[in-house]
Each structure stands twice: as structure tokens, then as C-alpha cells.
N, C-alpha and C. Protein backbone atom coordinates (compact mmCIF):
# COMPACT_ATOMS: atom_id res chain seq x y z
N UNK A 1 0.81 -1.20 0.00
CA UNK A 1 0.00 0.00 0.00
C UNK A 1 0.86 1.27 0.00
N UNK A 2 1.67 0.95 0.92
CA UNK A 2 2.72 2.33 0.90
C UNK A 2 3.29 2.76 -0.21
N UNK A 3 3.61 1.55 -0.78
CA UNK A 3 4.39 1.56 -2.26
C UNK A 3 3.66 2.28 -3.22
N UNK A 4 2.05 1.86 -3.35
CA UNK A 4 1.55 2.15 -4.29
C UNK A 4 1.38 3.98 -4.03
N UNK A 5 1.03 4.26 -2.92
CA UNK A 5 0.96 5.36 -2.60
C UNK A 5 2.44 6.67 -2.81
N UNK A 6 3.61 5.91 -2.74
CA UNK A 6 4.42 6.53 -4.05
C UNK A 6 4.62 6.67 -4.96
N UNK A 7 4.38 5.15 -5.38
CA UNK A 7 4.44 5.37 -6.89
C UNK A 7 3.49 6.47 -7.56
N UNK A 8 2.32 6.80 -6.93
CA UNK A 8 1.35 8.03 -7.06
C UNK A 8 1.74 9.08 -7.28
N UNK A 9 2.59 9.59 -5.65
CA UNK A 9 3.49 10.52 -5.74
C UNK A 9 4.50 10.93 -6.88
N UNK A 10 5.31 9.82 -6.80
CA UNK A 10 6.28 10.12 -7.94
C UNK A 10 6.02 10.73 -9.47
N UNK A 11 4.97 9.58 -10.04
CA UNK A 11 3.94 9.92 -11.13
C UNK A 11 3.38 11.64 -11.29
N UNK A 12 2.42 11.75 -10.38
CA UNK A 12 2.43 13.45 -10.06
C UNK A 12 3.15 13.76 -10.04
N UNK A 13 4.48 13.85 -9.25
CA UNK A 13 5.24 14.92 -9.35
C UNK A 13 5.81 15.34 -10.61
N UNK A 14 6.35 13.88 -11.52
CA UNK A 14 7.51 14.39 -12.70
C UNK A 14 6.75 14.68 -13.38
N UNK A 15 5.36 14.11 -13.65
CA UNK A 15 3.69 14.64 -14.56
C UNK A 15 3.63 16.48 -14.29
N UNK A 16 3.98 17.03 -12.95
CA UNK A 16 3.36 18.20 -13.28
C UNK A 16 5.01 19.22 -13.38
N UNK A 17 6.15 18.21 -12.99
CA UNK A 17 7.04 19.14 -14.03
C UNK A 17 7.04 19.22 -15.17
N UNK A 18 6.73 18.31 -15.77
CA UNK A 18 6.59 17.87 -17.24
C UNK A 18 5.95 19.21 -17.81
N UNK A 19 4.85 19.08 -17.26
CA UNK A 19 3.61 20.37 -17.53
C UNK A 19 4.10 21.85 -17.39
N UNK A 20 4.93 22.16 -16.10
CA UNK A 20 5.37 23.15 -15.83
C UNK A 20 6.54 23.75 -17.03
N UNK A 21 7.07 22.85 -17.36
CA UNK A 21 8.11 23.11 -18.41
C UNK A 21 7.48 23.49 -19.92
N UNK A 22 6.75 22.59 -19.99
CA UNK A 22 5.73 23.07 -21.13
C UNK A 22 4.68 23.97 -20.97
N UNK A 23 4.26 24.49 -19.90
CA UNK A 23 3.81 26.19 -19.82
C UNK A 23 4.89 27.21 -20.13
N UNK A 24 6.04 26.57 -19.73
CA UNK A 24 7.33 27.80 -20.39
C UNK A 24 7.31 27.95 -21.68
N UNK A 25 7.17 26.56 -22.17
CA UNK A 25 7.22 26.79 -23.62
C UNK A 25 6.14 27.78 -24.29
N UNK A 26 5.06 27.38 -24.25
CA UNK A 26 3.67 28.29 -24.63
C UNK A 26 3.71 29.84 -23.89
N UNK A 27 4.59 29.65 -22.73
CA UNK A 27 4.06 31.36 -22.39
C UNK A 27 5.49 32.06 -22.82
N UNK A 28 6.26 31.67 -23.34
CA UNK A 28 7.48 32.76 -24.17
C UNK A 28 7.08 33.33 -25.43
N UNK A 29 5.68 32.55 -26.29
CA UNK A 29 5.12 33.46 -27.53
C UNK A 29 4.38 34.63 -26.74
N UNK A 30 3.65 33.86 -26.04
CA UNK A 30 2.89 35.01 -25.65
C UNK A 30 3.49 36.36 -25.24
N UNK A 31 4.29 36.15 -24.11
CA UNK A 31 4.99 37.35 -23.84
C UNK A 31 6.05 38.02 -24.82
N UNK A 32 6.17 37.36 -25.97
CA UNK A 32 7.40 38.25 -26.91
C UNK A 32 5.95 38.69 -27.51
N UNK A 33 4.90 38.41 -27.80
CA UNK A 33 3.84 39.16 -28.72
C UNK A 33 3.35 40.17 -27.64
N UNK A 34 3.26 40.04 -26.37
CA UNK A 34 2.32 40.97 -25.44
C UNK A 34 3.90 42.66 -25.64
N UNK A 35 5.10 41.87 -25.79
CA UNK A 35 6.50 43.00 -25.90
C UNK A 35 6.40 43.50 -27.52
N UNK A 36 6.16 42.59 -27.79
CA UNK A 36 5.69 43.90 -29.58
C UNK A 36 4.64 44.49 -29.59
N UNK A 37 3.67 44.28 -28.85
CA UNK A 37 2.41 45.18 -28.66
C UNK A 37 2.61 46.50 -27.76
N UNK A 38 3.58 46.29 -27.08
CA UNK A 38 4.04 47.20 -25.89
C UNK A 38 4.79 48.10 -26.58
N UNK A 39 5.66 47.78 -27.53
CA UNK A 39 6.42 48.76 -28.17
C UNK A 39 6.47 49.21 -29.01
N UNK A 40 4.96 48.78 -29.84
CA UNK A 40 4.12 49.46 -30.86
C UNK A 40 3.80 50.54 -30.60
N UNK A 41 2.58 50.44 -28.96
CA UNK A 41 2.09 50.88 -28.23
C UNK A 41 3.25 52.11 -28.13
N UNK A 42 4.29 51.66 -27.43
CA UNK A 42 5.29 53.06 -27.09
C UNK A 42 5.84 53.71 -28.57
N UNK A 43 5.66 53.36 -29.50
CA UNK A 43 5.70 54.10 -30.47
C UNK A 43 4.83 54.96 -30.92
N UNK A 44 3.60 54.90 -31.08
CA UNK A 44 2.27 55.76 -31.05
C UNK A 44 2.64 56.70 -29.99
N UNK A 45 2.80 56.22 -29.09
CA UNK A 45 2.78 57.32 -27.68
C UNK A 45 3.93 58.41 -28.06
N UNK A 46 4.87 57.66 -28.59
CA UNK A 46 6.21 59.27 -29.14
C UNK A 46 6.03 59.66 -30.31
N UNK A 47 5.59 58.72 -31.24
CA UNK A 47 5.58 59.57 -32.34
C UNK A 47 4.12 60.19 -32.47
N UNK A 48 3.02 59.72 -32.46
CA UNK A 48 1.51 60.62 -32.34
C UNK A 48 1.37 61.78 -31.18
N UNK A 49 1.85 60.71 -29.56
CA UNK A 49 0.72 61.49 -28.44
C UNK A 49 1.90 62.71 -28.45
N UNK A 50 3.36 62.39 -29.09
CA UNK A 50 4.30 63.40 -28.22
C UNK A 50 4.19 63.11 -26.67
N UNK A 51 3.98 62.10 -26.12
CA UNK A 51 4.02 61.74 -23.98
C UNK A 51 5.33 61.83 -23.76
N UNK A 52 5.85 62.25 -22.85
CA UNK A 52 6.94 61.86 -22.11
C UNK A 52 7.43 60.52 -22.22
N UNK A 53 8.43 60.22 -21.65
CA UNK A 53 8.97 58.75 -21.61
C UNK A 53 7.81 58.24 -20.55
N UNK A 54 8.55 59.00 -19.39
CA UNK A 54 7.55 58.21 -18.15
C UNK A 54 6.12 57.81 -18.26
N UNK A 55 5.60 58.96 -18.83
CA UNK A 55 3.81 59.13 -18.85
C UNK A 55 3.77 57.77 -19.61
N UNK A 56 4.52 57.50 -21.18
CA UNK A 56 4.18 56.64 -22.34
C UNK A 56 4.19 55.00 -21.44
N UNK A 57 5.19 55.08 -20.19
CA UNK A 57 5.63 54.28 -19.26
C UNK A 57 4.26 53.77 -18.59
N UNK A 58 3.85 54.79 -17.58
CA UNK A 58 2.83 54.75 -17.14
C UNK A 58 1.41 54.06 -17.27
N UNK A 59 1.21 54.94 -18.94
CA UNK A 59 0.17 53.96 -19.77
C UNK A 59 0.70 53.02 -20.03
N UNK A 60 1.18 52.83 -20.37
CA UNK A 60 1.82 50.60 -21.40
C UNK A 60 1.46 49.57 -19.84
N UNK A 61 1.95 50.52 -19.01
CA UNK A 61 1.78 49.28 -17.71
C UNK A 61 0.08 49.57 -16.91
N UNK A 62 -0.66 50.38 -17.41
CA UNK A 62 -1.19 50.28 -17.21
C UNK A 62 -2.82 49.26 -18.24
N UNK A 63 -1.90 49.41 -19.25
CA UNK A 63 -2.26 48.36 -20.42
C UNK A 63 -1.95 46.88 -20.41
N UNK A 64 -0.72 46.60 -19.93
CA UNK A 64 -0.25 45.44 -20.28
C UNK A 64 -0.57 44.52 -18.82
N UNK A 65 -0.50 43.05 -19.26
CA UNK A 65 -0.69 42.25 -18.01
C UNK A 65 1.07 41.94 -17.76
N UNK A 66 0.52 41.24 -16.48
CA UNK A 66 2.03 40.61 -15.29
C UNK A 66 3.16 39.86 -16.42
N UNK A 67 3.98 39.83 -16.41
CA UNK A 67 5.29 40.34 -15.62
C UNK A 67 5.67 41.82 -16.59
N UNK A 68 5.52 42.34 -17.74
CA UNK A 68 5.16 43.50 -18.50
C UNK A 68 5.13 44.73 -17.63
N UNK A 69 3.78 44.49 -16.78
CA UNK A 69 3.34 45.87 -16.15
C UNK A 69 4.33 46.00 -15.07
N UNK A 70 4.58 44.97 -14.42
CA UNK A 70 5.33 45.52 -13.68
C UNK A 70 6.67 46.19 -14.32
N UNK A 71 7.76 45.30 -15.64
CA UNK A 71 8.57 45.91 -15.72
C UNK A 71 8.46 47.74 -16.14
N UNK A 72 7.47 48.02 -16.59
CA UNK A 72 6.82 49.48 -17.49
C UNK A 72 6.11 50.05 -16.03
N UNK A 73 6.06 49.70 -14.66
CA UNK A 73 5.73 50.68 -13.44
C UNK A 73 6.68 51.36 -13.10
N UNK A 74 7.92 49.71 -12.98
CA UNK A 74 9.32 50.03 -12.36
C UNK A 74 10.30 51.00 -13.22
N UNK A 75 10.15 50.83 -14.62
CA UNK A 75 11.00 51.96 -15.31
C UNK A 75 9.76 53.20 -15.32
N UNK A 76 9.25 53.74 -15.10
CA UNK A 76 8.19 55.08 -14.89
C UNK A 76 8.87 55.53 -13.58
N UNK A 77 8.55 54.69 -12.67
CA UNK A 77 8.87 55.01 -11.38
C UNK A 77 10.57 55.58 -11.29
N UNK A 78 11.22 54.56 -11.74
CA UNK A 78 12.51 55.17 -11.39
C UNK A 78 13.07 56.56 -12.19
N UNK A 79 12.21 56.94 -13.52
CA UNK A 79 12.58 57.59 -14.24
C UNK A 79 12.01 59.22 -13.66
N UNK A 80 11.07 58.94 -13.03
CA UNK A 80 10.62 59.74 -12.03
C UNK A 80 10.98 60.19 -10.76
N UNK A 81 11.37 59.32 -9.84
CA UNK A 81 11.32 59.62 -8.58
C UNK A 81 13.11 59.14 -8.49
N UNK A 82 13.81 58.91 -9.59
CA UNK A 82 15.65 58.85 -9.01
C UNK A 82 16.36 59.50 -10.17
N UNK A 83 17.20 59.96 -10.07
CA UNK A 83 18.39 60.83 -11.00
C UNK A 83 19.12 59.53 -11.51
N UNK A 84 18.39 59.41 -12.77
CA UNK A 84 19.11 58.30 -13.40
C UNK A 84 18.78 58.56 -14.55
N UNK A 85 19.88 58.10 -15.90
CA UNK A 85 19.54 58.12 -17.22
C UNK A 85 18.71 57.10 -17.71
N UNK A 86 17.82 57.20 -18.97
CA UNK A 86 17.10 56.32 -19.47
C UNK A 86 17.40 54.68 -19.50
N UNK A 87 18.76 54.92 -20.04
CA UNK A 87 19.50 53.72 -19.99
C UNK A 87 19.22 53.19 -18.65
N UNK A 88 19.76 53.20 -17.59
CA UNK A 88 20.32 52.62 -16.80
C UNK A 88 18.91 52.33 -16.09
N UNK A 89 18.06 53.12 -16.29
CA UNK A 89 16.02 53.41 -15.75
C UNK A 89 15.92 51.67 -16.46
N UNK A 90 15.77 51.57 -17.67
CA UNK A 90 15.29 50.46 -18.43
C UNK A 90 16.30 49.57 -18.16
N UNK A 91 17.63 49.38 -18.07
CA UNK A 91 18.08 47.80 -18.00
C UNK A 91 18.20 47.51 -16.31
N UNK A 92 18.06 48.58 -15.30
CA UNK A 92 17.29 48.21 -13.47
C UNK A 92 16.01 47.00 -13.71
N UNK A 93 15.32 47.85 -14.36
CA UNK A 93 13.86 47.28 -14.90
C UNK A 93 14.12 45.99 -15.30
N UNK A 94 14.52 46.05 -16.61
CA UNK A 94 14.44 44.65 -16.95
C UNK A 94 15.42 43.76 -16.18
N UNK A 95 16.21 44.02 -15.72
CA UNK A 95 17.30 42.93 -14.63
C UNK A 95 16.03 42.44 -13.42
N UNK A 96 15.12 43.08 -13.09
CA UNK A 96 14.28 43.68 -11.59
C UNK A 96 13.23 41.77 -12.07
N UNK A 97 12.83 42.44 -13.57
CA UNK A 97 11.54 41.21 -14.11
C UNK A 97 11.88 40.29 -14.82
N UNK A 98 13.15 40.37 -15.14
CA UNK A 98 13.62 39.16 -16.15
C UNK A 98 13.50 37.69 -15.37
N UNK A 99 13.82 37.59 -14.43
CA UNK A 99 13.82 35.83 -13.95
C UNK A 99 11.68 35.70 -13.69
N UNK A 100 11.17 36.42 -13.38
CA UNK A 100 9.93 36.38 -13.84
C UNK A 100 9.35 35.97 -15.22
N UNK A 101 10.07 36.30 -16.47
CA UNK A 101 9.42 36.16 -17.47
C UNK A 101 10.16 34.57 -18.26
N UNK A 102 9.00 34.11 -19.15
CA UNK A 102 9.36 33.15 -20.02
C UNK A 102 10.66 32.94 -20.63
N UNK A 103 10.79 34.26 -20.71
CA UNK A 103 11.72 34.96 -22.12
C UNK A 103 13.23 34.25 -22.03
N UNK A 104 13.76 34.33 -23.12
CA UNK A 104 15.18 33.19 -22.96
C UNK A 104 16.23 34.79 -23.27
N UNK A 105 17.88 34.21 -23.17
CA UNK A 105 18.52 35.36 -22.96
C UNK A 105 18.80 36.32 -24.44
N UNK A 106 18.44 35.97 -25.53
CA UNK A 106 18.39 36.72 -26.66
C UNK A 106 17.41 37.57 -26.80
N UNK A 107 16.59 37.53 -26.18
CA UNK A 107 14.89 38.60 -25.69
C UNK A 107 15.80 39.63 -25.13
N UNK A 108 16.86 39.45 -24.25
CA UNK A 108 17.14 40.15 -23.30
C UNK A 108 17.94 41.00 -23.90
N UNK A 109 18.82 40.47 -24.97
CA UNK A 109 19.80 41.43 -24.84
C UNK A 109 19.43 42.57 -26.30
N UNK A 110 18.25 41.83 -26.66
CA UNK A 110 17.35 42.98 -27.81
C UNK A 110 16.75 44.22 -26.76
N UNK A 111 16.49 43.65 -26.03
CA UNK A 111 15.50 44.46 -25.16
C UNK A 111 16.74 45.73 -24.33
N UNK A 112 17.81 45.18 -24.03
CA UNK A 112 18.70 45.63 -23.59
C UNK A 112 19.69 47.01 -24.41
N UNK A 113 19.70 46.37 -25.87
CA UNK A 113 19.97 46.95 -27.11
C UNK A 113 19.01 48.51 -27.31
N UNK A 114 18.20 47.91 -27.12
CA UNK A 114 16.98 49.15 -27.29
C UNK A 114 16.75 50.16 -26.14
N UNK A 115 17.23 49.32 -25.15
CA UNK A 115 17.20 50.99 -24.11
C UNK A 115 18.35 51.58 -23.76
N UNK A 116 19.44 50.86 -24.44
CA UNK A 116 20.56 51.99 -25.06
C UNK A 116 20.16 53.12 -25.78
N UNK A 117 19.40 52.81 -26.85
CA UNK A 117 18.81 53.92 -27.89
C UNK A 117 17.65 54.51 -27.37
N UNK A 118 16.79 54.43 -26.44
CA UNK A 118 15.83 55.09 -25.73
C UNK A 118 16.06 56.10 -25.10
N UNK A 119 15.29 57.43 -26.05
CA UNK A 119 15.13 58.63 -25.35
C UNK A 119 16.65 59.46 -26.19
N UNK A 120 17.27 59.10 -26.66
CA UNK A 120 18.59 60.06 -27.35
C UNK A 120 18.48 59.97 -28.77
N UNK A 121 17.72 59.97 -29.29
CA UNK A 121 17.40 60.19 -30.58
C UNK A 121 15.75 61.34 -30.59
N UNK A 122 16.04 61.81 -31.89
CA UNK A 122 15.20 62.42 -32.15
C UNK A 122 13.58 61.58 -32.60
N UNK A 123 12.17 61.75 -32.77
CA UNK A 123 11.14 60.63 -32.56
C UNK A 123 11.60 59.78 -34.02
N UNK A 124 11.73 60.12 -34.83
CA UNK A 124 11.72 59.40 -36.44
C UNK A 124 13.20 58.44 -36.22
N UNK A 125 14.23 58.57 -35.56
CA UNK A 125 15.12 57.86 -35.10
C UNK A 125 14.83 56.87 -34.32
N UNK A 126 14.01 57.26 -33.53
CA UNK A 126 13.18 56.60 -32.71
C UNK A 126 12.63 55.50 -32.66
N UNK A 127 11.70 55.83 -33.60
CA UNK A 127 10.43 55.20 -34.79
C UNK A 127 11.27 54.34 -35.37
N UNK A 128 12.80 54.35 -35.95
CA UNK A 128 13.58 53.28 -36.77
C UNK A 128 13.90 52.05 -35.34
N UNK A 129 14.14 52.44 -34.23
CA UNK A 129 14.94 51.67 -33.67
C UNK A 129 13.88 50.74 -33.20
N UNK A 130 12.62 51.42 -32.77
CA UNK A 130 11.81 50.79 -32.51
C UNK A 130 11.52 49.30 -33.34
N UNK A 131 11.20 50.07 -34.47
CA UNK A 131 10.97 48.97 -35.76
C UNK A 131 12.01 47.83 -36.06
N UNK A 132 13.29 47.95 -35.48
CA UNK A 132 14.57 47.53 -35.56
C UNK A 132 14.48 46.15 -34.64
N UNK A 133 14.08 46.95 -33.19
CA UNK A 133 13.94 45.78 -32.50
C UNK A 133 12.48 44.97 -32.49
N UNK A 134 11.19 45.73 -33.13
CA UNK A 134 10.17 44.40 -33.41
C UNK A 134 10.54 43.73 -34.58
N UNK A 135 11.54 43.75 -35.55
CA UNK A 135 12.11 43.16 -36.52
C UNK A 135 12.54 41.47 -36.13
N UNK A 136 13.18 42.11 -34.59
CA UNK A 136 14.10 41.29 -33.96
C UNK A 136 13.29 40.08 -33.08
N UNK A 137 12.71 40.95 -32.78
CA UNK A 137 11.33 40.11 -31.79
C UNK A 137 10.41 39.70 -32.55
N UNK A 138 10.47 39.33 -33.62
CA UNK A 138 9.52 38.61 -34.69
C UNK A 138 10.27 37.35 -35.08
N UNK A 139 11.24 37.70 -35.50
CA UNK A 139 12.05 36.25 -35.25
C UNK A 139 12.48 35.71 -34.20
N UNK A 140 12.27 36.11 -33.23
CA UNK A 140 12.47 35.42 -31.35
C UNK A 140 10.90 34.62 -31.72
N UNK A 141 10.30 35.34 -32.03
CA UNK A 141 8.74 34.90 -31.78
C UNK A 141 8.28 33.49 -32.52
N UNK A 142 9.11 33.73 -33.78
CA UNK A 142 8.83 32.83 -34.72
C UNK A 142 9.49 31.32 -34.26
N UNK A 143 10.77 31.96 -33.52
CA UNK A 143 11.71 30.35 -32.97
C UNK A 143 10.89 29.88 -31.78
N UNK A 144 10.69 30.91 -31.11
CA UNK A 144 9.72 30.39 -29.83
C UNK A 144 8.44 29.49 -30.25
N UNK A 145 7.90 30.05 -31.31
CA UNK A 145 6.78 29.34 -31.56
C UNK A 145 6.96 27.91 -32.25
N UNK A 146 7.92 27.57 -32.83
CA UNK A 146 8.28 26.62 -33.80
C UNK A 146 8.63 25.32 -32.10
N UNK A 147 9.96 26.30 -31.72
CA UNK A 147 10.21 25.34 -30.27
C UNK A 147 9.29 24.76 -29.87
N UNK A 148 7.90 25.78 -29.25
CA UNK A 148 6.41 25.53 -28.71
C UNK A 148 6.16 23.91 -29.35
N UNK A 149 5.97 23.87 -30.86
CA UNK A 149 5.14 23.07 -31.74
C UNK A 149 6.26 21.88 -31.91
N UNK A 150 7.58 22.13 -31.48
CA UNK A 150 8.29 20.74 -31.94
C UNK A 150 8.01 20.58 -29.96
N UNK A 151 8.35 20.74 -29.01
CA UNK A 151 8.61 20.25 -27.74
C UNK A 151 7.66 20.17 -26.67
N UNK A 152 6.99 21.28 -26.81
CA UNK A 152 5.81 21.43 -26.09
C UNK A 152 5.57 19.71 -25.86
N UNK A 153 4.45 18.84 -26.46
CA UNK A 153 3.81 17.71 -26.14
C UNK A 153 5.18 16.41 -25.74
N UNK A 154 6.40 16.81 -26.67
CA UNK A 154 7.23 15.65 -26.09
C UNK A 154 7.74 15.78 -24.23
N UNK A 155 7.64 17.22 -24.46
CA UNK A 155 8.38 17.60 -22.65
C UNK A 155 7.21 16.97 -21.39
N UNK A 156 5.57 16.79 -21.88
CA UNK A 156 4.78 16.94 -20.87
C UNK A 156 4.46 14.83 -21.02
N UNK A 157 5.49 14.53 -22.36
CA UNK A 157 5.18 12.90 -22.34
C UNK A 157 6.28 12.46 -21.34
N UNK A 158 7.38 13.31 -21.32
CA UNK A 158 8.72 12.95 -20.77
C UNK A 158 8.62 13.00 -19.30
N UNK A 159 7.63 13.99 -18.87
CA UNK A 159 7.68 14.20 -17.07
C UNK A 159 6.62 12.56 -16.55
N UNK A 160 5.92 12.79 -17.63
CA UNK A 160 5.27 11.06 -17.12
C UNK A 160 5.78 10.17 -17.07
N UNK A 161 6.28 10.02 -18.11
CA UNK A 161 7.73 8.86 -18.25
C UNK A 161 8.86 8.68 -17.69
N UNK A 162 9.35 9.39 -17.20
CA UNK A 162 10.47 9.61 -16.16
C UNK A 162 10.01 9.29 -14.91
N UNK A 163 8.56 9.81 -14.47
CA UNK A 163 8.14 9.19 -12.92
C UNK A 163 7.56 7.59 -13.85
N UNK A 164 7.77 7.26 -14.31
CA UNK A 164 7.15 5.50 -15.16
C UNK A 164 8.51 4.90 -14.53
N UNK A 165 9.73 5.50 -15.46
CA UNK A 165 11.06 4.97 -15.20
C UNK A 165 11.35 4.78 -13.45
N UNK A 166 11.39 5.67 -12.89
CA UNK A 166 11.71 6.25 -11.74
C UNK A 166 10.99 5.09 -11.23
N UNK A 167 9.93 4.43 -11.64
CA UNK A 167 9.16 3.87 -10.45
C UNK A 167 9.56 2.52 -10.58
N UNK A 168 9.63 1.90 -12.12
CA UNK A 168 10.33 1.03 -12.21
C UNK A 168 11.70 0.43 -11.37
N UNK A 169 12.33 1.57 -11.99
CA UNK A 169 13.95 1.31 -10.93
C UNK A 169 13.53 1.08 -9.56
N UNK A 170 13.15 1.71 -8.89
CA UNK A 170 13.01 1.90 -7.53
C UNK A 170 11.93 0.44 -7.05
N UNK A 171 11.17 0.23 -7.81
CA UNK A 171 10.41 -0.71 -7.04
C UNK A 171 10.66 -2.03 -7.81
């Protein structure tokens, strides 16, 4: 009885890493599409509304869902309330939400790339770099999604199978 009552255990457990790993997979499209919507979004806001950095900040996080809003509170906030350059406002930020998000380290260092160029250009400079990096994040998006469709279902067969193996050996 005891036995069987691990082998249960075991089963669940590597079953819902299995799963957990394959929610990573599916939620890294999402969030590189929810980050091109965001920086669409912050493009309208400089090149149409003319907003501030912060304000354009402000709104996006007040638009966007978790882990997003928070990084677009935390760069508003600091760009506001501490003597710091844009730069250093946006990569606090993203260092602050990065182990939060899906995102793998080539997200990062686009994202990183771009708030080098944030705020020291004129808006139509702007408007290029922007476009530069959803260029970039379209092909993150496209590998993410392909990854999704090749691994996704083998990763959530593998956490079952491993507590199968696991139970084997052991018992």
C-alpha cells in the first residue's frame, strides 16, 4: 500500500514538471507578442501622443498584463522619482523582471539593445529603432513558436515517463 501510494506521488510529481516546463514553452510566444504590442504601443505614444517617456511608461503598464506591467511601473517610477539616465532606468527594470518572465537570454539582450537607444534620438530615429527591434522580436517569436510546436507535447510525455522509469527502478 505504501508503495503504491508513491508510486502516485512520484507519477504526479515528474507529470506536473513535465507540464510546468511546457507552460514555459507556450508562455514565451505570448509574452514576446504581449512585448511587440508594448512597443508598438510606445511608439504611437512618441511619435503621435508626443508623452513623455515616463507618462508613455505609465500607460503601457497600465495596459499590459504581469510580468510586463510591472517591468513598465518600475521603469516610470525610477525615471521619475531617481536621478538616473534612461539607460540605466530600463536595464534596473528589466534585470528587476527578467527571472519572472518566459523569455530566454536573446529577448534580453534585444530588449537591452533598445534601451541603449531610448530617449537620445530624435522621434523618427526613434520610430527606426523601434521597428529595428520588433524586426528582432519577430524572429524570437517565430523560434519560440516553432520550439512551442516541436517540444511542447514531447516535454509533458517525458515528465510522465520519467516518474514511469523512476518507479520502475526503484520498485
Amino acid at each position: 500500500m505504501v508503495k503504491l501510494i508513491g508510486a502516485i506521488f512520484i507519477v504526479v510529481a515528474t507529470t506536473f514538471t513535465g507540464f510546468e516546463a511546457a507552460r514555459n514553452l507556450s508562455e514565451r510566444p505570448k509574452q514576446l507578442r504581449a512585448l511587440k504590442f508594448a512597443l508598438q504601443s510606445l511608439e504611437a505614444e512618441i511619435m503621435y501622443g508626443h508623452t513623455p517617456l515616463h507618462e508613455a511608461a505609465r500607460r503601457l503598464a497600465a495596459q499590459m498584463a504581469k510580468p510586463l506591467s510591472t517591468f513598465f511601473e518600475s521603469f516610470a517610477g525610477k525615471l521619475t522619482n531617481s536621478e538616473t539616465t534612461v539607460k540605466e532606468a530600463w536595464e534596473s527594470s528589466l534585470k528587476e523582471i527578467w527571472k519572472s518572465t518566459a523569455l530566454k537570454q536573446g529577448e534580453y539582450e534585444i530588449m537591452r539593445q533598445f534601451g541603449e537607444t531610448l530617449g537620445r534620438h530624435d522621434r523618427f530615429s526613434q520610430q527606426k529603432h523601434i521597428m529595428l527591434t520588433l524586426t528582432h522580436l519577430e524572429r524570437e517569436e517565430a523560434e519560440a513558436v516553432q520550439a512551442q510546436a516541436k517540444y511542447e507535447k514531447m516535454v509533458k510525455s517525458l515528465g510522465f515517463l520519467s516518474g514511469l522509469l523512476l518507479i520502475i527502478l526503484l520498485f
